[in-house]
C-alpha atoms as a PDB file:
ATOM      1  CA  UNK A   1      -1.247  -2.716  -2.462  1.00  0.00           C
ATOM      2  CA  UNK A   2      -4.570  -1.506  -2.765  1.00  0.00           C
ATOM      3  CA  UNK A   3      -6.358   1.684  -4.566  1.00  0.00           C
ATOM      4  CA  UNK A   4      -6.377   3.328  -0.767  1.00  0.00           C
ATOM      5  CA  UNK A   5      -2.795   2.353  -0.846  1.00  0.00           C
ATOM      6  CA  UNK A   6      -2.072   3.666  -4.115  1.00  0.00           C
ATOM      7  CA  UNK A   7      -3.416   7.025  -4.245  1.00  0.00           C
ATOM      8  CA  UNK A   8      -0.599   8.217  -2.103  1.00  0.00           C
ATOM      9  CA  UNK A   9       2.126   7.269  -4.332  1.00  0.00           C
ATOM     10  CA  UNK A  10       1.070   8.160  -7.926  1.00  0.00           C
ATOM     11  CA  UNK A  11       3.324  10.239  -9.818  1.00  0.00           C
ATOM     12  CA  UNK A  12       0.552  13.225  -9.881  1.00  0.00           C
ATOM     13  CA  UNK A  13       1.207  13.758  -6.190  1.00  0.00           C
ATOM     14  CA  UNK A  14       4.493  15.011  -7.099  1.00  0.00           C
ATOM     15  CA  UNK A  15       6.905  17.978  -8.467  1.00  0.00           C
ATOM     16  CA  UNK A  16      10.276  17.787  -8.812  1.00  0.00           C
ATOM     17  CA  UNK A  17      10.214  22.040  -7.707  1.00  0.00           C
ATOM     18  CA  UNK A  18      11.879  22.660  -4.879  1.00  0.00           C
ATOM     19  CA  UNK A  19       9.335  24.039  -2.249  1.00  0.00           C
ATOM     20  CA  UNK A  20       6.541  21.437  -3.769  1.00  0.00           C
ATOM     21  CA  UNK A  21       5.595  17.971  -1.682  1.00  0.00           C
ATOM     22  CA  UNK A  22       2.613  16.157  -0.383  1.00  0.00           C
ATOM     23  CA  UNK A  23       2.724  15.939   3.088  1.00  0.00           C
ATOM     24  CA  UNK A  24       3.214  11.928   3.598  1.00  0.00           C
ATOM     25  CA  UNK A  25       6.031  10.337   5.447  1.00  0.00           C
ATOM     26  CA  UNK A  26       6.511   6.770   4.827  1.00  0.00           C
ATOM     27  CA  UNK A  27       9.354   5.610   6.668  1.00  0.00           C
ATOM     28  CA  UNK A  28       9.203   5.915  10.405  1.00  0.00           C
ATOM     29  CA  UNK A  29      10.638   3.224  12.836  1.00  0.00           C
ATOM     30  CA  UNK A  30       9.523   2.651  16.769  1.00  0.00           C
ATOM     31  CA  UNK A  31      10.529   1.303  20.069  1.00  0.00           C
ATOM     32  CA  UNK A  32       8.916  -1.636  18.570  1.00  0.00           C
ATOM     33  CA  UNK A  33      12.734  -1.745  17.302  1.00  0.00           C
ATOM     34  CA  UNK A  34      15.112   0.497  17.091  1.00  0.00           C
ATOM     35  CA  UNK A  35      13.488   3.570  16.953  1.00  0.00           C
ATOM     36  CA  UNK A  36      13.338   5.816  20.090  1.00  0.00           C
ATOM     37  CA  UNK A  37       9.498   6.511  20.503  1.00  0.00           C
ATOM     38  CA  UNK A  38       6.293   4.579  20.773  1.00  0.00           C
ATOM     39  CA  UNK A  39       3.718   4.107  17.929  1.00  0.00           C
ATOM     40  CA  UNK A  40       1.648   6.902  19.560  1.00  0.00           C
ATOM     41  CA  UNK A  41       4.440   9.471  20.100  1.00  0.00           C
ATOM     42  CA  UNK A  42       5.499   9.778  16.197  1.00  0.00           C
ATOM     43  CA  UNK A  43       1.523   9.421  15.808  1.00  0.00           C
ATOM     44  CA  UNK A  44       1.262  12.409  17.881  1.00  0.00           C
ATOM     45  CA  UNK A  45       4.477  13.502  16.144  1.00  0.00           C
ATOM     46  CA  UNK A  46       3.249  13.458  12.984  1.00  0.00           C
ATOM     47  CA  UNK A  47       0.373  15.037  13.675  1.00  0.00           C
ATOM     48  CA  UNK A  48       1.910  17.946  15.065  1.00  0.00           C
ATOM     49  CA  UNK A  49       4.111  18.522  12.123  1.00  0.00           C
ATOM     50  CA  UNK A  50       1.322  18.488   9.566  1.00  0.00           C
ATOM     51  CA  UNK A  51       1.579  15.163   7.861  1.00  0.00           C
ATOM     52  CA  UNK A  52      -1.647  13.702   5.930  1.00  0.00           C
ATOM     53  CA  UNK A  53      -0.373  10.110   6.410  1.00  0.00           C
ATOM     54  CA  UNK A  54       2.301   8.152   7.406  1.00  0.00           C
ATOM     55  CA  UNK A  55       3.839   4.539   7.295  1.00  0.00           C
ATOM     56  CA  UNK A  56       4.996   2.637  10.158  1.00  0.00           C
ATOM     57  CA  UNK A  57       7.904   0.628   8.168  1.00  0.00           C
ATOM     58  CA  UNK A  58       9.042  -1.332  11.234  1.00  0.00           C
ATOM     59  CA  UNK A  59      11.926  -3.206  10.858  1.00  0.00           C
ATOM     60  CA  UNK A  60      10.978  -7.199  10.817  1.00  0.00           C
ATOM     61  CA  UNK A  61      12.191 -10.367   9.551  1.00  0.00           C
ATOM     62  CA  UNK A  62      11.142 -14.166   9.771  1.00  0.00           C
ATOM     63  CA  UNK A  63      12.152 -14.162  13.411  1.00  0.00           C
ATOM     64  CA  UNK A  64       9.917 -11.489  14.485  1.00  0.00           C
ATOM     65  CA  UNK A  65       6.482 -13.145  14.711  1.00  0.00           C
ATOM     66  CA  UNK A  66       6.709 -12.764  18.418  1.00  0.00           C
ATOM     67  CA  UNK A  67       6.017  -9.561  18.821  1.00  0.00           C
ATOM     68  CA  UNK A  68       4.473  -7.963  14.992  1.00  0.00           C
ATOM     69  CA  UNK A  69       1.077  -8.981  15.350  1.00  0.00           C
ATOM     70  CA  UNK A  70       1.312  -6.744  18.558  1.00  0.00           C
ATOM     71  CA  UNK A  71       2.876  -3.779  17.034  1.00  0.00           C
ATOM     72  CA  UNK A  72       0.578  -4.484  13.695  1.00  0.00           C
ATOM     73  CA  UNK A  73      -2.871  -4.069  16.333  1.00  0.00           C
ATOM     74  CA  UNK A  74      -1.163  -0.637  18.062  1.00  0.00           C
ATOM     75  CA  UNK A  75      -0.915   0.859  14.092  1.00  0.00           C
ATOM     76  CA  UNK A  76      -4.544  -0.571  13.496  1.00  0.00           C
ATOM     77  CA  UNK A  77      -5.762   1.267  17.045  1.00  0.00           C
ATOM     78  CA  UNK A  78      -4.703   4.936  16.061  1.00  0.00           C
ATOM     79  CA  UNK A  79      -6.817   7.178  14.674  1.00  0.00           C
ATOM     80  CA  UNK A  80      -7.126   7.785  11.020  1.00  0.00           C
ATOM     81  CA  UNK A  81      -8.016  11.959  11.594  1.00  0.00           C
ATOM     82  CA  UNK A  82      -6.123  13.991  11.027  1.00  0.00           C
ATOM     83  CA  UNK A  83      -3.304  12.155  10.098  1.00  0.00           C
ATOM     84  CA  UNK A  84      -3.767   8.084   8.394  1.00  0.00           C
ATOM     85  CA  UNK A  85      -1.665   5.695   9.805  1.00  0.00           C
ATOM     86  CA  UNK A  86      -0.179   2.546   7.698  1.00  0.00           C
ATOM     87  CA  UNK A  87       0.578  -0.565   8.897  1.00  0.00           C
ATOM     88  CA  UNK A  88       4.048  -1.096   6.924  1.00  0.00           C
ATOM     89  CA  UNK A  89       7.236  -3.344   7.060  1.00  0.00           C
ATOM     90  CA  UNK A  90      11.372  -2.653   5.845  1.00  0.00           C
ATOM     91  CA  UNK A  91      12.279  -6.376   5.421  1.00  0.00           C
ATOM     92  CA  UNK A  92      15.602  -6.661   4.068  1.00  0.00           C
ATOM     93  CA  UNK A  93      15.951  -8.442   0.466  1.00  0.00           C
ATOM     94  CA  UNK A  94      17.515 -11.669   1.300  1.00  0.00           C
ATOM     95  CA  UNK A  95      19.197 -13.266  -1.990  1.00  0.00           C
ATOM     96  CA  UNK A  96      19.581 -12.598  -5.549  1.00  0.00           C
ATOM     97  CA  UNK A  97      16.239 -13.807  -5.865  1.00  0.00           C
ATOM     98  CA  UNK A  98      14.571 -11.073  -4.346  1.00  0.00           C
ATOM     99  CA  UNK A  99      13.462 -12.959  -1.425  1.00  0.00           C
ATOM    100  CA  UNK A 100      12.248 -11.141   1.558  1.00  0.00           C
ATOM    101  CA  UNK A 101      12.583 -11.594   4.798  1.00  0.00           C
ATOM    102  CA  UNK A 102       9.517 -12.186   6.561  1.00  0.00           C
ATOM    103  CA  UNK A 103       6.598 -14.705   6.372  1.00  0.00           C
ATOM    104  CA  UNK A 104       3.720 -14.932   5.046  1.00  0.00           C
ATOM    105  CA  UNK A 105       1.082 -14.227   7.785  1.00  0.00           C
ATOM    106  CA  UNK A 106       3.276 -11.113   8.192  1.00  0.00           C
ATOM    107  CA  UNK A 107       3.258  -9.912   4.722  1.00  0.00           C
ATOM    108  CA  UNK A 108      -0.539 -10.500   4.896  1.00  0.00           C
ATOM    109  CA  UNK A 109      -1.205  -8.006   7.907  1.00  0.00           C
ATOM    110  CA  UNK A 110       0.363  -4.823   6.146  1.00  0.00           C
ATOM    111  CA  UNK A 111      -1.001  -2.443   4.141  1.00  0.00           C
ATOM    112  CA  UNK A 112       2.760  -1.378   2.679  1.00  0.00           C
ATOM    113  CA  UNK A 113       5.664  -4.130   2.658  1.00  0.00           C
ATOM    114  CA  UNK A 114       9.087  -2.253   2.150  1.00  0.00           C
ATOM    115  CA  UNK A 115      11.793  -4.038   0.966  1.00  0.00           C
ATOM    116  CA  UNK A 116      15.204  -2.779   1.250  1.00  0.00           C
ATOM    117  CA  UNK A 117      18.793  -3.541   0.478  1.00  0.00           C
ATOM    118  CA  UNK A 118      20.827  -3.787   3.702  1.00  0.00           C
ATOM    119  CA  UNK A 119      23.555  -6.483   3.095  1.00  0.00           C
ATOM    120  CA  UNK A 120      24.865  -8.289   0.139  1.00  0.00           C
ATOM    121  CA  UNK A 121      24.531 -12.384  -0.004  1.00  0.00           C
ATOM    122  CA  UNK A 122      27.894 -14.405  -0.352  1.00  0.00           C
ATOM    123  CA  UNK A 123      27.976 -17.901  -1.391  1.00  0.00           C
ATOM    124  CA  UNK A 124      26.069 -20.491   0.253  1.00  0.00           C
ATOM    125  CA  UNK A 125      23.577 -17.798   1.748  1.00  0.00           C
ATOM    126  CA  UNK A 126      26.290 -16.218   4.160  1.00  0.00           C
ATOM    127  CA  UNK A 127      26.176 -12.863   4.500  1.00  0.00           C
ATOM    128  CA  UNK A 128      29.366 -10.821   3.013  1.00  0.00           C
ATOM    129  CA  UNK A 129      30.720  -7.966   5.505  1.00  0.00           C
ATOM    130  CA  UNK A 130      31.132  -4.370   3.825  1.00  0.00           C
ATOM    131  CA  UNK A 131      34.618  -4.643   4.040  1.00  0.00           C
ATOM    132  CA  UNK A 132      34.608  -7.734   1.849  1.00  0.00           C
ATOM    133  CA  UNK A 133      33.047  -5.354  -0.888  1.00  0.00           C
ATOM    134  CA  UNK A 134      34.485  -2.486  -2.733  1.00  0.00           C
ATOM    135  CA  UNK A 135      32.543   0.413  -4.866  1.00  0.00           C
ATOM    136  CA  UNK A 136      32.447  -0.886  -8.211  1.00  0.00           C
ATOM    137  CA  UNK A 137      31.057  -4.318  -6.745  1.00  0.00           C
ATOM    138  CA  UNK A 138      28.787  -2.283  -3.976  1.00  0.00           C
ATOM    139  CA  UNK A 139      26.727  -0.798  -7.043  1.00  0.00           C
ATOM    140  CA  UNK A 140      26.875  -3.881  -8.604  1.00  0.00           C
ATOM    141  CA  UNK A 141      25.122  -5.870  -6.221  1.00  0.00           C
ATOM    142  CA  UNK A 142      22.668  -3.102  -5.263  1.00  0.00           C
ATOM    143  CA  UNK A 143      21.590  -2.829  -8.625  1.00  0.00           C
ATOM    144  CA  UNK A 144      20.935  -6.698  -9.026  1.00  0.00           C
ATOM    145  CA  UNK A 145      19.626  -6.645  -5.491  1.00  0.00           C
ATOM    146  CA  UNK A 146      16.925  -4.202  -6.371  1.00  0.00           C
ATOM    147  CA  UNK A 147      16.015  -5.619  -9.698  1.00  0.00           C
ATOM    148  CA  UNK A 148      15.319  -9.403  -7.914  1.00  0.00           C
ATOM    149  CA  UNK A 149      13.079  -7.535  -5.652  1.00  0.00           C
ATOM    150  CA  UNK A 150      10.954  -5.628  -7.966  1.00  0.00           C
ATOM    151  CA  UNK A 151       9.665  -8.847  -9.385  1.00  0.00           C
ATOM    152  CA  UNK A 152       8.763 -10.123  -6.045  1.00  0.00           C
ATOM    153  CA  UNK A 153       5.086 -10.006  -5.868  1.00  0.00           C
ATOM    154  CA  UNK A 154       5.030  -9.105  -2.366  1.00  0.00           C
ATOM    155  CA  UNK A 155       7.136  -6.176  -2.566  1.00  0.00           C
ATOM    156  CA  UNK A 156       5.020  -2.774  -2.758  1.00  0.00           C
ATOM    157  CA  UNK A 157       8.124  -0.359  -2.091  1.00  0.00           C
ATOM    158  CA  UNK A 158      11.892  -0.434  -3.268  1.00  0.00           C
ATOM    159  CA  UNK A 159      13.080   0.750   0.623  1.00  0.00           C
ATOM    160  CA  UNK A 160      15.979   3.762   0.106  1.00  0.00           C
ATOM    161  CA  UNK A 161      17.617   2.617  -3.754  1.00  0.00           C
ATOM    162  CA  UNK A 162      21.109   2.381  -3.870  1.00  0.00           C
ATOM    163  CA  UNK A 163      21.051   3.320  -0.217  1.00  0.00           C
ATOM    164  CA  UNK A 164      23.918   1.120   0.405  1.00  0.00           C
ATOM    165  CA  UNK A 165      26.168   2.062  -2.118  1.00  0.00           C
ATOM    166  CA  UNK A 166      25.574   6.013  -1.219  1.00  0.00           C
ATOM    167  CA  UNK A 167      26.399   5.822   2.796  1.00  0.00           C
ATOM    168  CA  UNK A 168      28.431   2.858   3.050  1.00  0.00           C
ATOM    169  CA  UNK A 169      30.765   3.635  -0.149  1.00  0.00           C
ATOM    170  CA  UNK A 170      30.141   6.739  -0.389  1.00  0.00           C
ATOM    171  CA  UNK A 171      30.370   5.847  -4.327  1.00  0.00           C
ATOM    172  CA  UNK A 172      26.912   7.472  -6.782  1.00  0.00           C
ATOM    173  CA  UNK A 173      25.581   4.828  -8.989  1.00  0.00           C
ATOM    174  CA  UNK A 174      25.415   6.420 -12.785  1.00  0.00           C
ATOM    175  CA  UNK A 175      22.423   7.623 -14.466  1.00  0.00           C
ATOM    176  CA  UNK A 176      21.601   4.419 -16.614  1.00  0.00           C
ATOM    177  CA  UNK A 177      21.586   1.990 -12.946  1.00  0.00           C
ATOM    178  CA  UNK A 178      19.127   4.145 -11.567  1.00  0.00           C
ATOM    179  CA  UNK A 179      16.697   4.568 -14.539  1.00  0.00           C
ATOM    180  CA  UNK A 180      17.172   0.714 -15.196  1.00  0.00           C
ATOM    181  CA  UNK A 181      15.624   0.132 -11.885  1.00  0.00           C
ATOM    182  CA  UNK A 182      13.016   3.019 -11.701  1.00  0.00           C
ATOM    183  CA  UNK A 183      11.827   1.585 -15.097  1.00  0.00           C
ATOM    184  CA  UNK A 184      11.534  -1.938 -13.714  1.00  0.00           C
ATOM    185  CA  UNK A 185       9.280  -0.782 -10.422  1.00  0.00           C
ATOM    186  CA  UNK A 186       7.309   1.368 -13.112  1.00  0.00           C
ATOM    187  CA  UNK A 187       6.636  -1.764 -15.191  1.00  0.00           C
ATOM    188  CA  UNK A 188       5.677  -3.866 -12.338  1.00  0.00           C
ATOM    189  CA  UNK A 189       3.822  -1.265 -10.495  1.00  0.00           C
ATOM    190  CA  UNK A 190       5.827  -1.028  -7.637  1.00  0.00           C
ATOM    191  CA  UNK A 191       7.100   2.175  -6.071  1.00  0.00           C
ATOM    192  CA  UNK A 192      10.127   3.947  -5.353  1.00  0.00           C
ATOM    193  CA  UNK A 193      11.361   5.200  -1.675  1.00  0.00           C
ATOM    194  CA  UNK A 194      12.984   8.646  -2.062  1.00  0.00           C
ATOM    195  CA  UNK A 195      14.297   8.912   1.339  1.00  0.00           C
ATOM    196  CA  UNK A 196      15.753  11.986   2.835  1.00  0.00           C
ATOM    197  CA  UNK A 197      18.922  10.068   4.909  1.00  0.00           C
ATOM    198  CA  UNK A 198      19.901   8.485   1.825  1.00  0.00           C
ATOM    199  CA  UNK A 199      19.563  10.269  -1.401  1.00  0.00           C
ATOM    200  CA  UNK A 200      21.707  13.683  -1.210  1.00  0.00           C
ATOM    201  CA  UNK A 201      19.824  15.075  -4.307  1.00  0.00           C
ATOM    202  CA  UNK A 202      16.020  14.014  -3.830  1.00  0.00           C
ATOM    203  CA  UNK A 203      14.622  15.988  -6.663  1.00  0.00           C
ATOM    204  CA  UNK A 204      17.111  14.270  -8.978  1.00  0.00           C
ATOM    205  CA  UNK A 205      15.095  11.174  -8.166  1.00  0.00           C
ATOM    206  CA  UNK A 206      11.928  12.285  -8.393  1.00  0.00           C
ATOM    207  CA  UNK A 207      12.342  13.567 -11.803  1.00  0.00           C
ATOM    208  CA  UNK A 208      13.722  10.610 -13.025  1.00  0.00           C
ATOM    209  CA  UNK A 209      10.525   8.935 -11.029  1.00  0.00           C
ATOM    210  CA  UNK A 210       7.885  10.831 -13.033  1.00  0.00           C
ATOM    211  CA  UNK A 211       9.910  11.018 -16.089  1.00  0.00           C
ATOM    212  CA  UNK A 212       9.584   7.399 -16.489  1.00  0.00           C
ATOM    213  CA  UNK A 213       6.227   6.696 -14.730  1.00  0.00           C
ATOM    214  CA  UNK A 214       7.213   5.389 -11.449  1.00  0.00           C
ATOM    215  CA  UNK A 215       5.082   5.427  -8.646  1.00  0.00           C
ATOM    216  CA  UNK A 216       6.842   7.725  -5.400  1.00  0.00           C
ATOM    217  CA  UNK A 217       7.284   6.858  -1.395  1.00  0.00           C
ATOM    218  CA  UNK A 218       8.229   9.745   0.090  1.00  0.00           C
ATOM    219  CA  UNK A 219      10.522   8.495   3.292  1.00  0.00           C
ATOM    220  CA  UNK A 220      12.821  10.231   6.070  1.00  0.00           C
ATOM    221  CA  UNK A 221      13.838   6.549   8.107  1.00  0.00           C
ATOM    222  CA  UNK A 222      12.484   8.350  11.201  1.00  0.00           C
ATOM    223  CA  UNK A 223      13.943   7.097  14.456  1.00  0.00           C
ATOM    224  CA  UNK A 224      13.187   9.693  16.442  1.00  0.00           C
ATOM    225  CA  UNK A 225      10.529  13.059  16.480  1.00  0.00           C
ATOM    226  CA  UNK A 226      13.101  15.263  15.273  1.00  0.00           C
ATOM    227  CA  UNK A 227      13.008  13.151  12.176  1.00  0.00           C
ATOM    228  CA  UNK A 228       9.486  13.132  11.753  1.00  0.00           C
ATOM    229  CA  UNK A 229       8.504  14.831   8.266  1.00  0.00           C
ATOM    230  CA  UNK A 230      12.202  15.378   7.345  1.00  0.00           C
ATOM    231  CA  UNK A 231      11.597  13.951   3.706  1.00  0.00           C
ATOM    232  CA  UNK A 232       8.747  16.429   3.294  1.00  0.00           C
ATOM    233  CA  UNK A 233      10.553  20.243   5.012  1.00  0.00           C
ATOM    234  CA  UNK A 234      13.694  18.574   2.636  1.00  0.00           C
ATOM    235  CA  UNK A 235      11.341  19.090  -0.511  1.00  0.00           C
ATOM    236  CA  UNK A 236       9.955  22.256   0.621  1.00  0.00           C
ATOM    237  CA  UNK A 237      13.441  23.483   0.818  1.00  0.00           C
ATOM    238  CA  UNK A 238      13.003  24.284   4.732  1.00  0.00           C
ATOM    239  CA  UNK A 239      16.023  22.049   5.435  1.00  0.00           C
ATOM    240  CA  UNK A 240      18.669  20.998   3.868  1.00  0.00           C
ATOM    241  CA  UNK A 241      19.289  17.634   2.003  1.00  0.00           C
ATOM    242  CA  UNK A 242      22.003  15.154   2.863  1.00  0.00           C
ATOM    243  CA  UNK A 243      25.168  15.759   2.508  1.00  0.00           C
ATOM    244  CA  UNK A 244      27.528  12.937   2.074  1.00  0.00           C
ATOM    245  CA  UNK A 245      30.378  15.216   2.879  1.00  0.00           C
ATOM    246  CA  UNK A 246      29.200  16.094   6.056  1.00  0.00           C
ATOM    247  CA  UNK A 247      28.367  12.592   6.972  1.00  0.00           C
END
């Protein structure tokens, strides 16, 4: 992470007052993957909704060198007026080392690497299905999860915190997890992903972000135009957060 990088997720970009947020999304996926639109269509998206700059945080892992370099050059071709476009990744975090998944040479094409908790390592590096899990152990091994990976160099973002534990559980970490880990990415510099599809009281979040000096990624996990932005009209109170009940 550069100082370009940076300037768009220090703490003085940020309130925690309803109605207040810089106009950034940072999480937006493509028909690269599984989104539903090309690079240029949430470009164009994005643009149309107002946003300053945005972060394509396509999903990738180890096996994907066939086709990133290709989706890394589209980012790199788009204009950077009115809207800047980031080249990003969401890598999952692979063990309780905070290994990520995805090489080198990729790592070394993006501006942003997100790293995100989306399964939880067994023994012998199988992977453990959700229903092998319950609550208490979900937070658990999100929390440990997320700590590896804030000491992995590579890591610039903490992808959606707790994420896991809040859709697939349905279960709210306490207080004292989620400081622990916004204190560790604010001692290592790294930032944290408040992201509209996963965190049913963003403000919360961001309070506890700025409290404790923790850089901020603002992020809605767009798929889709519709999504585009959510994160930000979220903040500004023009839609409504997430609701787990509804969900």
């Amino acid at each position: 992470m550069n100082s370009q990088h940076r300037v768009y997720l220090q703490d003085s970009c940020y309130s925690e007052e309803i109605g207040s947020s810089p106009s950034f999304d940072f999480h937006l996926h493509t028909s690269w993957t599984d989104g539903a639109n090309t690079v240029k269509e949430m470009y164009q998206q994005s643009v149309s909704v107002g946003l300053e700059a945005i972060l394509y945080s396509e999903h990738g892992r180890k096996s994907s060198e066939d086709w990133f370099f290709d989706y890394v050059d589209e980012v790199k071709s788009l204009p950077s007026d009115p809207c800047v476009p980031f080249v990003g990744l969401e890598t999952k975090v692979e063990d309780w080392d905070g290994t990520l998944d995805a090489t080198n040479e990729m790592l070394s094409v993006c501006d942003l690497v997100m790293g995100s908790v989306h399964r939880f390592p067994g023994e012998k590096g199988q992977i453990r299905g959700f229903g092998e899990v319950d609550p208490t152990e979900a937070i658990e091994a999100e929390y440990l999860l997320s700590m590896a990976a804030l000491e992995n160099p590579d890591l610039d973002i903490l992808g959606h915190p707790f994420g896991m534990s809040h859709r697939r559980f349905d279960v709210q970490p306490d207080e004292e997890r989620v400081r622990q880990v916004i204190n560790q990415a604010s001692r290592n510099g790294k930032a944290i992903e408040i992201n509209s599809r996963y965190h049913p009281n963003p403000w919360l979040w961001i309070k506890w972000c700025l409290e404790d000096g923790a850089m901020i990624s603002l992020g809605s996990n767009a798929h889709d135009l519709t999504s585009v932005g959510q994160i930000v009209r979220v903040l500004k109170g023009e839609e409504a957060p997430w609701n787990p009940s509804e969900s």
